[in-house]
C-alpha atoms as a PDB file:
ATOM      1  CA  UNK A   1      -9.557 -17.832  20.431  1.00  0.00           C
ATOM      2  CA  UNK A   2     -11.126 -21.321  19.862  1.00  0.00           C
ATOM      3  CA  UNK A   3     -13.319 -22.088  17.096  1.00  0.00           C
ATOM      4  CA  UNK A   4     -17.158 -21.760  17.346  1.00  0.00           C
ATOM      5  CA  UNK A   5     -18.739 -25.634  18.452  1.00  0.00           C
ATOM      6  CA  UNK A   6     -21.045 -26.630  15.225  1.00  0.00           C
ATOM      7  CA  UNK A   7     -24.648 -27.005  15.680  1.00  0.00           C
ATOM      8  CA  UNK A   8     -24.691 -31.070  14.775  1.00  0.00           C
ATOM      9  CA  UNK A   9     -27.842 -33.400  14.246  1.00  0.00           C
ATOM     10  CA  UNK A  10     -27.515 -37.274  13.640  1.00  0.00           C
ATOM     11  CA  UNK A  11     -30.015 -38.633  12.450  1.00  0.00           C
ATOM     12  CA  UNK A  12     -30.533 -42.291  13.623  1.00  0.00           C
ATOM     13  CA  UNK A  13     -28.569 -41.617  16.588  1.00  0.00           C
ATOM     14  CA  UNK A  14     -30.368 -44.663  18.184  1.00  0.00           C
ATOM     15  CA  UNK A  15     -28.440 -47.237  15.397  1.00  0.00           C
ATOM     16  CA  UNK A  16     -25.383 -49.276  15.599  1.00  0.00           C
ATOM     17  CA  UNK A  17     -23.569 -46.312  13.284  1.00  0.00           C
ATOM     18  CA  UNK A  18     -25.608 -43.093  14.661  1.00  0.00           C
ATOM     19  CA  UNK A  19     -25.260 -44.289  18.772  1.00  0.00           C
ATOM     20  CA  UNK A  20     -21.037 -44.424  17.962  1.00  0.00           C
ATOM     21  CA  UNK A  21     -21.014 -41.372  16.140  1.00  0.00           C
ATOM     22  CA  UNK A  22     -23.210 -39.364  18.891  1.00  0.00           C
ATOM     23  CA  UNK A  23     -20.413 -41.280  21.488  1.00  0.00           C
ATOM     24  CA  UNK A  24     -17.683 -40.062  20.064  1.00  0.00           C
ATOM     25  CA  UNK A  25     -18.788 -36.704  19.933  1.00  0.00           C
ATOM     26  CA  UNK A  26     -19.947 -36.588  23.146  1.00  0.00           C
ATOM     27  CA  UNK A  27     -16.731 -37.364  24.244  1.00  0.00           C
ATOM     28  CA  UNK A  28     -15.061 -34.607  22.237  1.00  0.00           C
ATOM     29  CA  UNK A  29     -17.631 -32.359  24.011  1.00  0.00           C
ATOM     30  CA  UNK A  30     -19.415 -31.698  20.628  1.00  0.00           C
ATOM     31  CA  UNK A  31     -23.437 -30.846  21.731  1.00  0.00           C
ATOM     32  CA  UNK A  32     -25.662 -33.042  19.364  1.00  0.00           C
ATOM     33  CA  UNK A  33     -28.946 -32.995  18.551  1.00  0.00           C
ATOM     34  CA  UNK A  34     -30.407 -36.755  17.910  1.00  0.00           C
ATOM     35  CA  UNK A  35     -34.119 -37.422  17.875  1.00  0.00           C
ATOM     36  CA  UNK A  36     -35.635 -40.036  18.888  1.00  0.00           C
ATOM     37  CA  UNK A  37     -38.168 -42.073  16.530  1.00  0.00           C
ATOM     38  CA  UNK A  38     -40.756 -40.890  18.712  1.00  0.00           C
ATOM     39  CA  UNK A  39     -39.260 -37.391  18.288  1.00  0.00           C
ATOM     40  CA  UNK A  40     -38.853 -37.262  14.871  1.00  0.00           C
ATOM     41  CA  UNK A  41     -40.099 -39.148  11.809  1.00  0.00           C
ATOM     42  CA  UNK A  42     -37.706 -39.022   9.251  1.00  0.00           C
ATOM     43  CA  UNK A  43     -39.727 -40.773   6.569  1.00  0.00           C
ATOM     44  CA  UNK A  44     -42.132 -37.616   7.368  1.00  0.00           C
ATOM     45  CA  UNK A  45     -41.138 -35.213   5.130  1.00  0.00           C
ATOM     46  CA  UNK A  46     -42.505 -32.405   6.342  1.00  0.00           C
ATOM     47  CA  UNK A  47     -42.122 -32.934   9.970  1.00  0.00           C
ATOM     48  CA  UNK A  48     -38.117 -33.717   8.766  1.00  0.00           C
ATOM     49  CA  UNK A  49     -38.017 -30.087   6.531  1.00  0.00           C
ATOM     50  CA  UNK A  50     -39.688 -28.375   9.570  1.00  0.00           C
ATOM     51  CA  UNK A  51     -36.950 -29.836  12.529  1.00  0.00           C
ATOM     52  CA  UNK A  52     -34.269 -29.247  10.234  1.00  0.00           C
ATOM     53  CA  UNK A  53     -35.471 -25.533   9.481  1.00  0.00           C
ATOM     54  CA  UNK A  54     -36.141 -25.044  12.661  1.00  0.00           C
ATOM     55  CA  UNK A  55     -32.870 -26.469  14.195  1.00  0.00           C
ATOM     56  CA  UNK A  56     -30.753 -24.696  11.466  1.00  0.00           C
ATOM     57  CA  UNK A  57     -27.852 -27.467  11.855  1.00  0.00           C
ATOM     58  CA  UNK A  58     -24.023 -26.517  10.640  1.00  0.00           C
ATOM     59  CA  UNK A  59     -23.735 -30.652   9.913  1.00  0.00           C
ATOM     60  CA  UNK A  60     -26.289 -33.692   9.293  1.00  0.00           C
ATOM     61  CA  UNK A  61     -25.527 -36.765   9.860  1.00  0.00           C
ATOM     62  CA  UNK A  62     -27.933 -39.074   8.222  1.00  0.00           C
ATOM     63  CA  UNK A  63     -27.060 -42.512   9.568  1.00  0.00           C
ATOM     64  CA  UNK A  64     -30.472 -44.099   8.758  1.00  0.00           C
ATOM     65  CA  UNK A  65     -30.523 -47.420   7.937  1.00  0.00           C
ATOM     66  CA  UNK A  66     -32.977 -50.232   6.962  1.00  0.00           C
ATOM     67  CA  UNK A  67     -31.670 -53.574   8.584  1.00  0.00           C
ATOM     68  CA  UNK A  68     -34.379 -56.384   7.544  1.00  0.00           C
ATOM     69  CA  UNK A  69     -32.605 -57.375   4.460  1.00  0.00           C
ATOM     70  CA  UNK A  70     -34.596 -60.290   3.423  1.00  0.00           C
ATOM     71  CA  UNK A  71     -37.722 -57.881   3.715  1.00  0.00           C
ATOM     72  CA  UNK A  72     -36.014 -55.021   2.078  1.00  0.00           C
ATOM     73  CA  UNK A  73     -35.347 -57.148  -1.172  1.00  0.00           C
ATOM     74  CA  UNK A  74     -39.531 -58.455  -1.208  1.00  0.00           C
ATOM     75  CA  UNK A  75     -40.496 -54.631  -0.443  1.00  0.00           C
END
């Protein structure tokens, strides 16, 4: 008997950390879930509670990063 395959969501699946991790699973043959920006706003808060309620994931990824350093520190 094999174990059951987890329901998985990575969020920023599109980034240089989220598109490896959603590689490597898909090569394990683990089924993720990984919205697209236009998909999914994550800064939304209620559109991210309702995907998230809705998907009912085992694991979250959250691999959501801000890049622009120089306008993260004047922000």
């Amino acid at each position: 008997m094999s174990a059951p395959t987890p329901n998985v969501l990575v969020l920023g699946g599109s980034g240089l950390l989220g598109s490896a991790l959603v590689s490597h699973l898909s090569r394990i043959s683990v089924p993720v879930h990984s919205p697209s920006r236009d998909e999914l706003d994550v800064l939304d808060f209620k559109a991210l509670d309702h995907y998230v309620s809705g998907l009912e994931p085992d694991i979250v990824f959250n691999c959501v990063g801000y890049t622009q350093v120089d306008r993260a520190e004047s922000e």
